[in-house]
N, C-alpha and C. Protein backbone atom coordinates (compact mmCIF):
# COMPACT_ATOMS: atom_id res chain seq x y z
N UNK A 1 -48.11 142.05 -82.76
CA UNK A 1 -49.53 141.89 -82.48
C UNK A 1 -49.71 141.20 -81.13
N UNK A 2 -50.56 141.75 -80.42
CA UNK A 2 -50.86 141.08 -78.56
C UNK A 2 -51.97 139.89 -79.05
N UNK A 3 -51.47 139.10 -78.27
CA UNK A 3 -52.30 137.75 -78.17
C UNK A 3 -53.66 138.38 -77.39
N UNK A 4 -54.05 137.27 -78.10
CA UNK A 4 -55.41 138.08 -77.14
C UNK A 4 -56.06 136.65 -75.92
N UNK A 5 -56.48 137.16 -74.45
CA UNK A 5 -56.23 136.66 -73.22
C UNK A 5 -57.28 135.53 -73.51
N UNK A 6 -57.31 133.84 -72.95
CA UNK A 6 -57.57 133.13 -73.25
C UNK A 6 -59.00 132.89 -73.30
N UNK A 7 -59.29 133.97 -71.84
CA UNK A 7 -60.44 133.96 -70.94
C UNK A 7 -61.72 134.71 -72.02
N UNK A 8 -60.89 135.83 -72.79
CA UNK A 8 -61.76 136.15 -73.84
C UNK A 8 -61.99 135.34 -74.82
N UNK A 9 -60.55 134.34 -75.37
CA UNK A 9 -61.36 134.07 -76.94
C UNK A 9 -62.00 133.05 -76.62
N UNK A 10 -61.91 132.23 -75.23
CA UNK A 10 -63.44 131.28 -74.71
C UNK A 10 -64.53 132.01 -74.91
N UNK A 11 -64.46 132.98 -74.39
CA UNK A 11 -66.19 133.72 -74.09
C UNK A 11 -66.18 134.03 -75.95
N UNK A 12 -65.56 134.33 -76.40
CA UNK A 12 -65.83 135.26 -77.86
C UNK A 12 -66.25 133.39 -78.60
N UNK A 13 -65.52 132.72 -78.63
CA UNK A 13 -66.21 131.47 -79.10
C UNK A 13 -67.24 130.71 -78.84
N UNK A 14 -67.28 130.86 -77.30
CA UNK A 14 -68.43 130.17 -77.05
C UNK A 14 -69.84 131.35 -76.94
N UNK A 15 -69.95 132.66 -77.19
CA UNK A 15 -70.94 133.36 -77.59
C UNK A 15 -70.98 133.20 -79.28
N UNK A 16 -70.08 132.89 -80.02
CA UNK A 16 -70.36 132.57 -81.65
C UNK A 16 -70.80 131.69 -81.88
N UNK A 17 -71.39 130.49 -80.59
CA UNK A 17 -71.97 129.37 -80.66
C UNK A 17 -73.08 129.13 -80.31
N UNK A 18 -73.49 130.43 -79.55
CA UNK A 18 -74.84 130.01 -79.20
C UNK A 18 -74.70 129.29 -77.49
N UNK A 19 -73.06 129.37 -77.00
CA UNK A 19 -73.04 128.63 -75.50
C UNK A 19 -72.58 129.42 -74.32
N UNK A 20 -72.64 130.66 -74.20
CA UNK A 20 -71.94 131.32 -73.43
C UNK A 20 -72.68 130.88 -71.85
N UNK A 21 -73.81 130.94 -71.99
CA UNK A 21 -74.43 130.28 -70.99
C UNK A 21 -74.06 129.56 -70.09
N UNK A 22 -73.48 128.27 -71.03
CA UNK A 22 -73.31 127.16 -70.54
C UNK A 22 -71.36 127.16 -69.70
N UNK A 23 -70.87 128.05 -69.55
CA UNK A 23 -69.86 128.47 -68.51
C UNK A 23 -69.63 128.65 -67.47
N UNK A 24 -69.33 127.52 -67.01
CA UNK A 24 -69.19 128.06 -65.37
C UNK A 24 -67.45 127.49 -64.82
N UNK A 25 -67.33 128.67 -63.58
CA UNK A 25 -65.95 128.33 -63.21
C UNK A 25 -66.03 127.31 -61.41
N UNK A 26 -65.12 126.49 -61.32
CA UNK A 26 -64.68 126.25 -60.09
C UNK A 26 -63.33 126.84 -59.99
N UNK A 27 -63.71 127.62 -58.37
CA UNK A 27 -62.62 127.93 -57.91
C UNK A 27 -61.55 127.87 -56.83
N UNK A 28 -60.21 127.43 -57.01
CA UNK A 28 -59.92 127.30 -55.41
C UNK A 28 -59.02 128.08 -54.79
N UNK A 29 -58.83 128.20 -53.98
CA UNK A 29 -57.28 129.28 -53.73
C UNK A 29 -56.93 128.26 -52.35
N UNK A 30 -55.61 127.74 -52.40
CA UNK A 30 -54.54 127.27 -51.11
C UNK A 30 -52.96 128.31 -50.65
N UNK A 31 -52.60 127.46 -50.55
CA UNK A 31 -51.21 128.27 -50.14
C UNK A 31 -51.07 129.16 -48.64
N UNK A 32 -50.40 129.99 -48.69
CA UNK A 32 -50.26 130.83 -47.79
C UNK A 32 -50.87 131.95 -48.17
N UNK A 33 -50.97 133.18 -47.53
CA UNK A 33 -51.29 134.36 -47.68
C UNK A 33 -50.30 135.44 -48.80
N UNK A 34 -49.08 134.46 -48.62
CA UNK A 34 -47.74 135.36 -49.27
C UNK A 34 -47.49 134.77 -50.52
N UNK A 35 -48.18 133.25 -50.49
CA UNK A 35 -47.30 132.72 -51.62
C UNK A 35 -48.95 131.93 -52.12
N UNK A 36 -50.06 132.18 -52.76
CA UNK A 36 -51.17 132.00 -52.82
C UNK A 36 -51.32 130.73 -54.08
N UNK A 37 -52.24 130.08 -54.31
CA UNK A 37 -51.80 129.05 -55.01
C UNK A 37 -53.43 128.88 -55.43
N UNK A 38 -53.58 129.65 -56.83
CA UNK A 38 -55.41 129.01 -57.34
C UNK A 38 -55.63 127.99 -58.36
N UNK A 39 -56.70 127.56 -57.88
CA UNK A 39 -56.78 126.29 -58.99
C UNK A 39 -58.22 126.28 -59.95
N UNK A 40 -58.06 126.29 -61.01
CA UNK A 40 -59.64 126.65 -61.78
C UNK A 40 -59.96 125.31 -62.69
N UNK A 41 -61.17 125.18 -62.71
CA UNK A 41 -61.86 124.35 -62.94
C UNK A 41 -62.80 125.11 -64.74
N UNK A 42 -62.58 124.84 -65.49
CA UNK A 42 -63.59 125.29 -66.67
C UNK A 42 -64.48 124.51 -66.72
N UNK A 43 -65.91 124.57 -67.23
CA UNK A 43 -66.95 124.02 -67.13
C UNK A 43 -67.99 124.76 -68.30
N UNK A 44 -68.30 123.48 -69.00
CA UNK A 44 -69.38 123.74 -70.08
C UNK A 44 -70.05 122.92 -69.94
N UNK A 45 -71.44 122.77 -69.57
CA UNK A 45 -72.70 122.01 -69.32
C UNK A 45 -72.48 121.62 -68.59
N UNK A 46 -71.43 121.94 -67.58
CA UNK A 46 -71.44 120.91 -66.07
C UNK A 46 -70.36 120.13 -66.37
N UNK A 47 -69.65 120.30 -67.59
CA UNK A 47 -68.62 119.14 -67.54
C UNK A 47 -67.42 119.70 -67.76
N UNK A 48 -66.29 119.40 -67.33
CA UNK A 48 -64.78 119.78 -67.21
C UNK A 48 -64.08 119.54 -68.76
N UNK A 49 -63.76 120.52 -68.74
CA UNK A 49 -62.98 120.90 -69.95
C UNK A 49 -61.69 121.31 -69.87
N UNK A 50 -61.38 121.81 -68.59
CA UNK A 50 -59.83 122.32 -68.65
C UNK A 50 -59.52 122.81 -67.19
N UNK A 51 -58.71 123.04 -66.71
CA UNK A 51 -57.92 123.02 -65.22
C UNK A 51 -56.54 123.92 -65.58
N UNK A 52 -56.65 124.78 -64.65
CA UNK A 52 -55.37 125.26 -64.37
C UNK A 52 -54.85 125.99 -62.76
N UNK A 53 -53.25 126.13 -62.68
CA UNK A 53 -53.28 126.41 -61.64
C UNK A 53 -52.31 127.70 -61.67
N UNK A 54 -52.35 128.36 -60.99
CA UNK A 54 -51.49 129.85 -61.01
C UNK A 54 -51.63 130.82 -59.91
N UNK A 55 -50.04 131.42 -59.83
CA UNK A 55 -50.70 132.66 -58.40
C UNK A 55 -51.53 133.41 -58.08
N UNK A 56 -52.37 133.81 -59.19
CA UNK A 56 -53.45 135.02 -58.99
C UNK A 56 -54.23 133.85 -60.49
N UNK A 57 -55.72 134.04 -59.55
CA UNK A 57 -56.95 133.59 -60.30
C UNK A 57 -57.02 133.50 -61.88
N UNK A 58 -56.78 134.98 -62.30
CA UNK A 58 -56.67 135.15 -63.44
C UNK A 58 -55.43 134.37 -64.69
N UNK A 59 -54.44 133.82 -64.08
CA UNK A 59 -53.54 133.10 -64.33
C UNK A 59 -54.02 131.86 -64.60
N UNK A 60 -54.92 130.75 -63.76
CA UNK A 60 -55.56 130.14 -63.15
C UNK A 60 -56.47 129.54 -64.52
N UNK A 61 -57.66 130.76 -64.26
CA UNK A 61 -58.31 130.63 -65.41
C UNK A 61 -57.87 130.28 -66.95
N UNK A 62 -56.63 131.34 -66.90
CA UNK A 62 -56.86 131.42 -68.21
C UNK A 62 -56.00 130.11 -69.06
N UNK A 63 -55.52 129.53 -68.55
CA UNK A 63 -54.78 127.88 -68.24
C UNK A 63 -55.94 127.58 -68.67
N UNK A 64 -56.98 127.49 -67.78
CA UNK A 64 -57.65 126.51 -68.05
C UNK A 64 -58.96 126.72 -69.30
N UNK A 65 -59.07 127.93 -69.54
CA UNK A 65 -59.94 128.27 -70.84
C UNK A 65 -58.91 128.05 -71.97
N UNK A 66 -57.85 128.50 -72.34
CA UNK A 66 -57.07 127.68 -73.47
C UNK A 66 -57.29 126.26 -73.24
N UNK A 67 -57.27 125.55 -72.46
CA UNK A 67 -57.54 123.97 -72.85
C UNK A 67 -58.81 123.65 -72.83
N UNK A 68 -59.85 124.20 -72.57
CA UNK A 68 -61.39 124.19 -72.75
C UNK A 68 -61.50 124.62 -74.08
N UNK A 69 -60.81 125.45 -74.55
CA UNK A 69 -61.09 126.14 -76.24
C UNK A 69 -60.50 124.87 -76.83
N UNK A 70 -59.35 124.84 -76.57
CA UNK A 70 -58.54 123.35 -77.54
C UNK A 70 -59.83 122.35 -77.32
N UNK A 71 -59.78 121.73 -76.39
CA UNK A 71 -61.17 120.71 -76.55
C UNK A 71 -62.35 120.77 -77.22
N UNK A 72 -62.57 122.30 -77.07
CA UNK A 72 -64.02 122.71 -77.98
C UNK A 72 -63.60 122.70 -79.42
N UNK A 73 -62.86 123.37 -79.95
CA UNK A 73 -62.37 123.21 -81.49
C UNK A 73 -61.86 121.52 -82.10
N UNK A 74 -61.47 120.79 -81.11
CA UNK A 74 -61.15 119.55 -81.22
C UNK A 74 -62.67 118.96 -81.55
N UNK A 75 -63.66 118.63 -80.57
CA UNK A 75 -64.75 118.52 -80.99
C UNK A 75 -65.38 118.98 -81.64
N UNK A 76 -65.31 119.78 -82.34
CA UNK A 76 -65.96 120.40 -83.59
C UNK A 76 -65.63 120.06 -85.16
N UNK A 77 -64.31 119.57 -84.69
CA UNK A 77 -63.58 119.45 -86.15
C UNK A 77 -62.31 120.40 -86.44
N UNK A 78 -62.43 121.52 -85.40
CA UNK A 78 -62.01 122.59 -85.73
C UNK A 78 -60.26 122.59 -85.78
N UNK A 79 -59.35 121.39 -85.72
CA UNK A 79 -58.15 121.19 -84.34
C UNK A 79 -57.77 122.03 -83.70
């Protein structure tokens, strides 16, 4: 069975909540041109939930929406 990508089961949880809204990304990209280096920021109501860093964005993100989901289920009760 394929895992399913982190970036979705954020959005699929936080639309079963009534918060999809409330998502927003920071984004950064450093490095070189060859060897690229992004850094993402998760954000629910303006507040940081999770960080990640990886070669391509999508890597990036999705670092950091698994630890935005862990935090959200943590606060819920959910562990």
């Amino acid at each position: 069975m394929s895992r399913v990508d982190p970036i979705v089961e954020l959005n699929n949880y936080l639309q079963s909540t009534g918060q999809l809204t409330a998502l927003s990304w920071k984004d950064s990209k450093g490095g070189s041109a060859h060897s690229p280096q992004w850094n993402s920021v998760c954000k629910i109501y303006g507040r940081e939930y999770g960080t990640g860093t990886g070669a391509q964005k999508h890597l990036a993100r999705g670092t950091a929406a698994a630890q935005a989901l862990n935090a959200l289920r943590d606060e819920a009760g959910g562990g």
